[in-house]
N, C-alpha and C. Protein backbone atom coordinates (compact mmCIF):
# COMPACT_ATOMS: atom_id res chain seq x y z
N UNK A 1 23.94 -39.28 75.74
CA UNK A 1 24.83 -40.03 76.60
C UNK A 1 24.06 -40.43 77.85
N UNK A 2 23.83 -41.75 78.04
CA UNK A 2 23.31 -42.13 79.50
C UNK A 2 24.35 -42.44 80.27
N UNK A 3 23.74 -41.47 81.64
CA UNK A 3 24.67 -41.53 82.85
C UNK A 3 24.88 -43.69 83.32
N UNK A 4 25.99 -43.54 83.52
CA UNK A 4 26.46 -45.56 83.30
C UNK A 4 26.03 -45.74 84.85
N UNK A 5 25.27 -44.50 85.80
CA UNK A 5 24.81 -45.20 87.33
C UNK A 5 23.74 -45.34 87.52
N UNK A 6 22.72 -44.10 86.32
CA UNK A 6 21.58 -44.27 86.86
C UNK A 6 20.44 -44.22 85.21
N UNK A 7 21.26 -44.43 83.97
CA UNK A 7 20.90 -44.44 83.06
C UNK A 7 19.76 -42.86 82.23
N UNK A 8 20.16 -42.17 83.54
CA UNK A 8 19.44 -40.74 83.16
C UNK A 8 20.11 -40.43 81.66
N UNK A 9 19.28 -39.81 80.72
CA UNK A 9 19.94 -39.37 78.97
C UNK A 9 20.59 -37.89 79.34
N UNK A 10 19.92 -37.02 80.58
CA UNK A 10 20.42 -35.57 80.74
C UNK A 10 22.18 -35.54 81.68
N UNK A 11 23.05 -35.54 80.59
CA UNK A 11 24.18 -35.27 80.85
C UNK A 11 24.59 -34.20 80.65
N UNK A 12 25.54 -33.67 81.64
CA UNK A 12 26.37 -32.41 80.98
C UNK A 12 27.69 -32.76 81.31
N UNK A 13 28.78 -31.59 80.27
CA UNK A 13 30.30 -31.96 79.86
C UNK A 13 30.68 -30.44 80.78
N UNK A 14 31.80 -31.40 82.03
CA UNK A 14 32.43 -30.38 82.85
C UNK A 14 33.17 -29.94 82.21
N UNK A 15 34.18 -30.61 81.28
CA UNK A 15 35.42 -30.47 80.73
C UNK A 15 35.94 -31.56 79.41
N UNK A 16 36.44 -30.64 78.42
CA UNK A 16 37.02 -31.94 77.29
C UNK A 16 38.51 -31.32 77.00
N UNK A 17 38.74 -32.61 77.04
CA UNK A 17 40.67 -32.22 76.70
C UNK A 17 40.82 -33.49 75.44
N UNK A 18 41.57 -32.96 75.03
CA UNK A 18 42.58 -33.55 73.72
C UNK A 18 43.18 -35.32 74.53
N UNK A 19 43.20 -36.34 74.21
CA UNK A 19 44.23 -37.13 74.54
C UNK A 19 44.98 -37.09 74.15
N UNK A 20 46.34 -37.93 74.91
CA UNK A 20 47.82 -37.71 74.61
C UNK A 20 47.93 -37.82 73.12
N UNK A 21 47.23 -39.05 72.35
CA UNK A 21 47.61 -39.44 70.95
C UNK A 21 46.76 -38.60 70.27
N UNK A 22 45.73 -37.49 70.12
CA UNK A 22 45.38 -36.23 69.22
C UNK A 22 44.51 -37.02 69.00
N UNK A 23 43.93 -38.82 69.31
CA UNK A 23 43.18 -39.40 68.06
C UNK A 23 41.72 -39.04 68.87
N UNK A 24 41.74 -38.52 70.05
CA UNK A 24 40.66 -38.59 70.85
C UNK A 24 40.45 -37.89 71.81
N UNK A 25 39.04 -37.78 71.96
CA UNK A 25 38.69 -36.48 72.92
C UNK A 25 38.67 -37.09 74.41
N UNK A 26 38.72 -36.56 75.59
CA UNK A 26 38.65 -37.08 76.67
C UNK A 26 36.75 -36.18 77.31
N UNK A 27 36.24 -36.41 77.57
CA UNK A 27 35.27 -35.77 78.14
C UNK A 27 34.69 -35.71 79.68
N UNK A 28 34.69 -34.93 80.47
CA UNK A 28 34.54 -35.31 82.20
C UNK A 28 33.26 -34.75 82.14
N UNK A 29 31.89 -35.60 82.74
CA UNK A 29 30.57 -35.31 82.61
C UNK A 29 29.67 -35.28 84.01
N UNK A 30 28.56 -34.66 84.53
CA UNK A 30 27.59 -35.19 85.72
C UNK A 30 26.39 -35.29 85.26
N UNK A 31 25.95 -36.36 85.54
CA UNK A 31 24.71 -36.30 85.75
C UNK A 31 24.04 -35.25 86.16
N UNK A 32 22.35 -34.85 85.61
CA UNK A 32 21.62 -33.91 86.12
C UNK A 32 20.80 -34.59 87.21
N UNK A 33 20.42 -36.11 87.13
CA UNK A 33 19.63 -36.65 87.94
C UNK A 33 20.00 -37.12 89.12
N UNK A 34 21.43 -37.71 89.07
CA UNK A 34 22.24 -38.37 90.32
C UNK A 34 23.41 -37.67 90.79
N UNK A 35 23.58 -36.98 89.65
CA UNK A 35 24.87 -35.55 90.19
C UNK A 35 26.00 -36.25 90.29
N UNK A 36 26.22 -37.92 89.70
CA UNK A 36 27.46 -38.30 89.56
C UNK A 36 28.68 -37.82 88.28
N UNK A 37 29.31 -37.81 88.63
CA UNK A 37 30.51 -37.82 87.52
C UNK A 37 31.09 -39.26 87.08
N UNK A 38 31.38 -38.84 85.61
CA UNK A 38 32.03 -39.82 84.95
C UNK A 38 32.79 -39.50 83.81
N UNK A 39 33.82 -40.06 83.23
CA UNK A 39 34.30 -39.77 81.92
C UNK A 39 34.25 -40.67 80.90
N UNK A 40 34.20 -40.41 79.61
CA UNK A 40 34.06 -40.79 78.59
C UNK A 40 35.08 -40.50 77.25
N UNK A 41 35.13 -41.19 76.50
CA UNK A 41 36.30 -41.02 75.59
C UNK A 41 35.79 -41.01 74.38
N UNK A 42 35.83 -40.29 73.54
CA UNK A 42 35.68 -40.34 71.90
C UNK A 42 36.40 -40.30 71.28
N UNK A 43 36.50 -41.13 69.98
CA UNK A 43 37.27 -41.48 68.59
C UNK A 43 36.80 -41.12 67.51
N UNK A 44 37.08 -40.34 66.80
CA UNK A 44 36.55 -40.60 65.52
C UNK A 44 36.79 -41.74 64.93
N UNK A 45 35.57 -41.82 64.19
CA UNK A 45 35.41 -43.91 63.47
C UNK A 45 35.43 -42.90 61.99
N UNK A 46 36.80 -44.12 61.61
CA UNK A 46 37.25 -43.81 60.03
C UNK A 46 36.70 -45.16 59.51
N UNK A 47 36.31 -44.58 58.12
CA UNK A 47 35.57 -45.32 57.50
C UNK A 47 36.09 -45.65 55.88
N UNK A 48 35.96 -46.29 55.79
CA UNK A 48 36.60 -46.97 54.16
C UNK A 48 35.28 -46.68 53.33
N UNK A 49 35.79 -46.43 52.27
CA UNK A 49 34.75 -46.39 50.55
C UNK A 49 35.26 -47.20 49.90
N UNK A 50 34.42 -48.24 49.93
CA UNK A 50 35.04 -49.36 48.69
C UNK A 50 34.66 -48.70 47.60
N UNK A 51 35.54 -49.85 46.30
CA UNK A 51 35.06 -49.14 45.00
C UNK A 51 33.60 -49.23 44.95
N UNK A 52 33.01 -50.21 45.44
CA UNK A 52 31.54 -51.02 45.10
C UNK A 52 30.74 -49.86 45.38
N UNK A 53 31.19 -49.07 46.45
CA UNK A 53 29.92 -47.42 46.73
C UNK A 53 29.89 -47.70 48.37
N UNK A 54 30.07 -49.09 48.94
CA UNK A 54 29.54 -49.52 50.11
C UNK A 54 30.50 -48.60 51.03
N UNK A 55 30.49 -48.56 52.12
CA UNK A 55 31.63 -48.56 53.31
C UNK A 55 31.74 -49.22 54.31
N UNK A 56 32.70 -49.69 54.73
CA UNK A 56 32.86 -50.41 56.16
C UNK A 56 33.96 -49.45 57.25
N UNK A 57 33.81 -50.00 58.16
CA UNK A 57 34.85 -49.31 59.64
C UNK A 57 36.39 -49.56 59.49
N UNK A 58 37.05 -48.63 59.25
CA UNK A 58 38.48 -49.06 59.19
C UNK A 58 38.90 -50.02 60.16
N UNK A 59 39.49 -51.16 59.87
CA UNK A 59 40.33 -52.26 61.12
C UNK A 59 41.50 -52.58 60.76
N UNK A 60 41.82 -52.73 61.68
CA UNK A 60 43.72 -52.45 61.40
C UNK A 60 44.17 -53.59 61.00
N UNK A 61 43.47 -54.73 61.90
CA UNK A 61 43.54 -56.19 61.73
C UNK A 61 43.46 -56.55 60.17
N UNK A 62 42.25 -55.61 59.35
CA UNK A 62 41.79 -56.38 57.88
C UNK A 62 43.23 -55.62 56.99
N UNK A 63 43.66 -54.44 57.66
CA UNK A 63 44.49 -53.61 56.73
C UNK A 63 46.43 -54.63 56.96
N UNK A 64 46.49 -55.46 57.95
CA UNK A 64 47.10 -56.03 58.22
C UNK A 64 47.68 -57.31 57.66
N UNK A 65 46.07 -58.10 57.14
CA UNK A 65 45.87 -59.06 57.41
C UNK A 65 46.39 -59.54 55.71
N UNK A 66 46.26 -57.95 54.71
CA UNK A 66 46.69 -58.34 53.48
C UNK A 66 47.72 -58.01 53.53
N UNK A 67 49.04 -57.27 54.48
CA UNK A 67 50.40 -57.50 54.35
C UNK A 67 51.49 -58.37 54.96
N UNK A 68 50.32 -59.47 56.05
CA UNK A 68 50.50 -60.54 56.10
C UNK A 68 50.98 -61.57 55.37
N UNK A 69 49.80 -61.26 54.19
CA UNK A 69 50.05 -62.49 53.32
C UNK A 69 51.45 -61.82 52.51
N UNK A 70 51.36 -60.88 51.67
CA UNK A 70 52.80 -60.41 51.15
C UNK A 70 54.37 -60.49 52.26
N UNK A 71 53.81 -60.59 53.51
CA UNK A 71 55.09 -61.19 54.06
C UNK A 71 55.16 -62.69 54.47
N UNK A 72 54.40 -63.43 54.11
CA UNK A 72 54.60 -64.98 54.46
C UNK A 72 56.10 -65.44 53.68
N UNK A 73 56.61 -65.88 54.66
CA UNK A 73 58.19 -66.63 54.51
C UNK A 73 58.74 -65.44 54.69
N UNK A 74 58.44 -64.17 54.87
CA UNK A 74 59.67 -63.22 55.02
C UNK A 74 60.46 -62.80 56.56
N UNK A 75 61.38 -62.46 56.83
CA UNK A 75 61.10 -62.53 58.58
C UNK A 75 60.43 -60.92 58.69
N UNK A 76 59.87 -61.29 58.84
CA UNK A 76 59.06 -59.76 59.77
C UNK A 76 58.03 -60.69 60.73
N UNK A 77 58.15 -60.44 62.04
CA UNK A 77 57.35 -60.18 63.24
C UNK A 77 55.87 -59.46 63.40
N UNK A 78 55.52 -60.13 63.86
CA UNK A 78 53.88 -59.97 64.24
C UNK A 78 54.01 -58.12 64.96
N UNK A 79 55.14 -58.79 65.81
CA UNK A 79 55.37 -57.17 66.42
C UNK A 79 55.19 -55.98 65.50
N UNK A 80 56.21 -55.99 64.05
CA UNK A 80 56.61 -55.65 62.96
C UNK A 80 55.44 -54.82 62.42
N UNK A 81 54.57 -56.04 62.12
CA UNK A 81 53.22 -56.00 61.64
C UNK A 81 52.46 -54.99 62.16
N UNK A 82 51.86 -55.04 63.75
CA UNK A 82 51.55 -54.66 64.37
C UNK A 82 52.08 -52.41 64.59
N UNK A 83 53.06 -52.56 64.27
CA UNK A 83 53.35 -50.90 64.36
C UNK A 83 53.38 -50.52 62.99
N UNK A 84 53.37 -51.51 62.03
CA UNK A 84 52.86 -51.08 60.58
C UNK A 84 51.72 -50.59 60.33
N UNK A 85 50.72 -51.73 61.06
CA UNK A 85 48.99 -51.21 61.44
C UNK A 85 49.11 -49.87 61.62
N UNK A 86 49.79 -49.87 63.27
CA UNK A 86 49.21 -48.31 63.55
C UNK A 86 49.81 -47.10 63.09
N UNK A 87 50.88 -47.25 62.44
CA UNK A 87 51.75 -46.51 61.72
C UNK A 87 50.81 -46.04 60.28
N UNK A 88 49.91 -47.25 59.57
CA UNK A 88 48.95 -46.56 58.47
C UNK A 88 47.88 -46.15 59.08
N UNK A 89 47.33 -46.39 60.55
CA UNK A 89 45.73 -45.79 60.68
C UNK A 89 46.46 -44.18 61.11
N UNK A 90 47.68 -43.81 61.94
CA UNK A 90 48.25 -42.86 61.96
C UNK A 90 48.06 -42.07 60.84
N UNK A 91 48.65 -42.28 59.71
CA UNK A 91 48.69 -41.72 58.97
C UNK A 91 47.19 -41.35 58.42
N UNK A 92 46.35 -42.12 58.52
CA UNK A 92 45.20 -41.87 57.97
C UNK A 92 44.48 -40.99 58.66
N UNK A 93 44.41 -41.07 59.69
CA UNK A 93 43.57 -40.62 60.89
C UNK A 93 44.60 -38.95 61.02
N UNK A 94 46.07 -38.65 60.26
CA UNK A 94 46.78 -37.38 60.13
C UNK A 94 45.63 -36.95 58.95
N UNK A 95 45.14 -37.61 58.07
CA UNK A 95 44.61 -36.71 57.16
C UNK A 95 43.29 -35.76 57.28
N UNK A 96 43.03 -36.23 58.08
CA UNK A 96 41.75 -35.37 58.68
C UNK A 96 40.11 -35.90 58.30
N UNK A 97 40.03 -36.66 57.93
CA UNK A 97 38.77 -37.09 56.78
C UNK A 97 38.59 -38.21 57.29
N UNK A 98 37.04 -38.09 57.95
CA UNK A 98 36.30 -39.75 58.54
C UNK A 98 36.22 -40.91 57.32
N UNK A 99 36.30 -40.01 56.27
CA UNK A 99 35.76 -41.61 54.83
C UNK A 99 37.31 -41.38 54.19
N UNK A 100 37.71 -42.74 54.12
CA UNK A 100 39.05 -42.58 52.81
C UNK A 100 38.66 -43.75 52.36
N UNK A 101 38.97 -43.21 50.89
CA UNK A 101 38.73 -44.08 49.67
C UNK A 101 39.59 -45.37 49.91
N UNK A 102 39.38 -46.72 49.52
CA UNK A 102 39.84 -48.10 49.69
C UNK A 102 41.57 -47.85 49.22
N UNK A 103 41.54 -47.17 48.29
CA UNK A 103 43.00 -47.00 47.31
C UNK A 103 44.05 -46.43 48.38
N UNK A 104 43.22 -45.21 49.18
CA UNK A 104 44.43 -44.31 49.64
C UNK A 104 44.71 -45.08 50.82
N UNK A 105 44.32 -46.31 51.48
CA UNK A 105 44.51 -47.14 52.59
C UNK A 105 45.62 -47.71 52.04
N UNK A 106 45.72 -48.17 51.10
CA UNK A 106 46.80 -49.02 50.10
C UNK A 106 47.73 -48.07 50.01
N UNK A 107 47.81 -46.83 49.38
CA UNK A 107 48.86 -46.14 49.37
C UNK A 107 49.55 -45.68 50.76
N UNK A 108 48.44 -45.58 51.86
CA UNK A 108 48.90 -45.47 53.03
C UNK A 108 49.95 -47.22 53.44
N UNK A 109 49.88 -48.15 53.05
CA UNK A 109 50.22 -48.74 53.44
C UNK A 109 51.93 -49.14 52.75
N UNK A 110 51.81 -48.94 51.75
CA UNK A 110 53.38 -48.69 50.69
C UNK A 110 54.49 -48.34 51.13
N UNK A 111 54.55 -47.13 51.64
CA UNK A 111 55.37 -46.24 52.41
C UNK A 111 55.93 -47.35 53.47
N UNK A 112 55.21 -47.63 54.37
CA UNK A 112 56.14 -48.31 55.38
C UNK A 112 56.21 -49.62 55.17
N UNK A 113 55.73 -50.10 54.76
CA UNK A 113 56.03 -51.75 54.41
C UNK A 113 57.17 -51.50 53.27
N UNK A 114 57.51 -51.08 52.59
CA UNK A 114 58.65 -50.37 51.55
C UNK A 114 59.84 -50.57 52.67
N UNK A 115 60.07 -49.54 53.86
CA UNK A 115 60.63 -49.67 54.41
C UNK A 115 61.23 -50.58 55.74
N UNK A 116 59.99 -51.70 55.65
CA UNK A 116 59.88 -52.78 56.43
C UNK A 116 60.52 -53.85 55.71
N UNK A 117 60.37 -54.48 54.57
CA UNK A 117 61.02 -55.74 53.27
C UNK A 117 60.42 -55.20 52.43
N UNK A 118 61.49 -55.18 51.52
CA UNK A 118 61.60 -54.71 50.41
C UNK A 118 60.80 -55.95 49.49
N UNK A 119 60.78 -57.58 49.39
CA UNK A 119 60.23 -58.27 49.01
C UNK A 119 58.58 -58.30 49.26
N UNK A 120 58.56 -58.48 50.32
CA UNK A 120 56.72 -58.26 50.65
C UNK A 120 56.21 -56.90 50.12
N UNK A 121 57.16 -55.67 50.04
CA UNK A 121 56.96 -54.59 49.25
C UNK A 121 56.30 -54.89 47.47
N UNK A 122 57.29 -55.53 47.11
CA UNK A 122 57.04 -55.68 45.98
C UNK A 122 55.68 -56.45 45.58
N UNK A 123 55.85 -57.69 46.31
CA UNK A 123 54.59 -58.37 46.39
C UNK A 123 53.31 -58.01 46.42
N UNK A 124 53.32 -56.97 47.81
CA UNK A 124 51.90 -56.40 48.21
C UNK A 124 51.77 -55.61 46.72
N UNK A 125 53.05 -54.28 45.99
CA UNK A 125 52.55 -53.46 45.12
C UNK A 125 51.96 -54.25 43.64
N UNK A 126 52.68 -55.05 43.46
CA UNK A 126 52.58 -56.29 42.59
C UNK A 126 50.74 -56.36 42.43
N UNK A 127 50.48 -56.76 43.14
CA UNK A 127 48.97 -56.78 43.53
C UNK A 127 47.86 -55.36 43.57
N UNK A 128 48.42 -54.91 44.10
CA UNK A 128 47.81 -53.50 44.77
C UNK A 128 47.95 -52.42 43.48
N UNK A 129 49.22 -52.75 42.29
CA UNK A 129 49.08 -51.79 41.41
C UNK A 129 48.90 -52.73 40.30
N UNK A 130 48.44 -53.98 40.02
CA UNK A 130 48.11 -54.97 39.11
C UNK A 130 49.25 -54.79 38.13
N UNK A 131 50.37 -55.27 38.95
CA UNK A 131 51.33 -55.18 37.75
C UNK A 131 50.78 -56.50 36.88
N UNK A 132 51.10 -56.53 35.55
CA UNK A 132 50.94 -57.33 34.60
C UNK A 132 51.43 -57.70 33.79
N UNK A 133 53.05 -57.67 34.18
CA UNK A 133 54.20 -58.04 32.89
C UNK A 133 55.73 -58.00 34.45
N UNK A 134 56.62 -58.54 33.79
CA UNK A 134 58.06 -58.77 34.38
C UNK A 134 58.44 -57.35 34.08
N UNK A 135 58.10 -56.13 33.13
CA UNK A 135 58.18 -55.50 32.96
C UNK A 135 57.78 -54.44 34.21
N UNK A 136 56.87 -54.52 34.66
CA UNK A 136 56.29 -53.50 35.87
C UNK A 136 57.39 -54.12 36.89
N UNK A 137 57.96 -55.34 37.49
CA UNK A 137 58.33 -55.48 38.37
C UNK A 137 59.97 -54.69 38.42
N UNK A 138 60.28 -54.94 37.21
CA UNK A 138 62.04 -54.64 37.00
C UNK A 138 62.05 -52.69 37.04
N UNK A 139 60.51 -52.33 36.96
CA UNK A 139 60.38 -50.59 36.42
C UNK A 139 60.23 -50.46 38.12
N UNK A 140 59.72 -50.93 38.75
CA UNK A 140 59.34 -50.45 40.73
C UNK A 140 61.06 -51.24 41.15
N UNK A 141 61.64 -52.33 40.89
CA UNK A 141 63.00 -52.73 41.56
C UNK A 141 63.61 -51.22 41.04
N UNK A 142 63.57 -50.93 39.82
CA UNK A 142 64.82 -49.87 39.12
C UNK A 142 64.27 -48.47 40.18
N UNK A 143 63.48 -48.43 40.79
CA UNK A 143 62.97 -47.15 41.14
C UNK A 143 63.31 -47.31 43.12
N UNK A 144 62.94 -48.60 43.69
CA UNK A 144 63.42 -48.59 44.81
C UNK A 144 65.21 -48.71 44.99
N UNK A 145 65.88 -49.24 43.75
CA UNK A 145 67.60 -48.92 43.86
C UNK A 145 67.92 -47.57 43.76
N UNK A 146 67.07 -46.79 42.95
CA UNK A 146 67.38 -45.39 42.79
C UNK A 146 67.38 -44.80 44.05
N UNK A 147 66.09 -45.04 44.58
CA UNK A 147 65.95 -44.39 45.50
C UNK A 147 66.79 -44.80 46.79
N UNK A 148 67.70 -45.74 47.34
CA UNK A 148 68.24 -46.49 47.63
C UNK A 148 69.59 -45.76 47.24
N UNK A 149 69.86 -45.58 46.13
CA UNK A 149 71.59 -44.93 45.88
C UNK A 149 71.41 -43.23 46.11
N UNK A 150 70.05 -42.80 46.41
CA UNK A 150 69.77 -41.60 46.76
C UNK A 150 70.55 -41.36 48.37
N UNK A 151 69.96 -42.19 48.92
CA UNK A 151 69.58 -42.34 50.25
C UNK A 151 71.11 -42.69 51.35
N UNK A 152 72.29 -43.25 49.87
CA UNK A 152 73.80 -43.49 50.85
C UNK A 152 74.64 -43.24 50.52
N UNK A 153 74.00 -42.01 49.41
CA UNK A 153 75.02 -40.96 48.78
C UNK A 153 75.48 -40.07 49.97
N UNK A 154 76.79 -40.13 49.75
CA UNK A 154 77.80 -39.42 51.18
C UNK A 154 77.14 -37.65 51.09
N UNK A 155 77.14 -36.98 51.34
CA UNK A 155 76.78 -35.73 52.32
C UNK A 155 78.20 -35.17 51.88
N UNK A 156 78.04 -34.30 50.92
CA UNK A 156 79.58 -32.87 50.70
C UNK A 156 79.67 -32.28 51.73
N UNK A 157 80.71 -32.59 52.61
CA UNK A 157 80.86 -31.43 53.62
C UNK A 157 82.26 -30.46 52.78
N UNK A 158 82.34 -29.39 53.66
CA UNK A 158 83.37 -28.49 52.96
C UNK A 158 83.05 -26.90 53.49
């Protein structure tokens, strides 16, 4: 770590605390050469495994940008969009693991877009699980009504 006043590499860490969102460390540091203080912030950088072997940097924007297209014409909001993002790097970044496989980004992403439109749902899974017959689509509709007549089934009190 170079000190950002006097570019010295000999830093030391007064103190590290947790940030509010768990995703990141806070660090309070001085210089050995100029005896200034400064702080610094760390993230862990999550990383994708494509199938290909390669990896790239998780971006919320690229993880976005394909449930974009499954919601074109639907009304959902950029806003919408936007807490969907951080709602799947959340979740990802809950699992504990700097590399996740390309797939489990997708499955991370199901869950709440499911509960965002049900149409762009279908769409994105449509794709994402290569349905390949009218048959896969009517077997995921029969499974989100189920789950759906689960969900406003009245509560036995007594």
């Amino acid at each position: 770590m170079h000190c950002p006043y006097c570019r010295n590499t000999d830093t030391r860490v007064l103190d590290s605390r947790v940030a509010d969102d768990g995703g990141s460390i806070r660090r309070r540091r001085t210089c050995s050469a100029c005896e200034r203080r400064f702080t610094t912030v760390e993230m862990m950088q999550l990383t994708v495994l494509k199938r290909s072997g390669a990896t790239e940097p998780f971006t919320r924007e690229k993880a976005i940008a394909g449930v974009r297209k499954a919601c074109k014409g639907r009304p959902v909001t950029e806003d919408q969009l936007a807490c969907l993002g951080q709602a799947v790097e959340d979740a990802l970044r809950l699992g504990g693991a700097a590399e996740i496989p390309a797939h489990e980004v997708g499955l991370a992403i199901l869950e709440p877009l499911r509960a965002l439109d049900e149409v762009a749902y279908l769409r994105f899974a449509s794709v994402y699980r290569a349905f390949e017959s009218a048959d896969d689509f009517e077997d995921e509709i029969a499974a989100l009504r189920a789950e759906r007549a689960v969900v406003t089934q009245p509560v036995p009190t007594g």
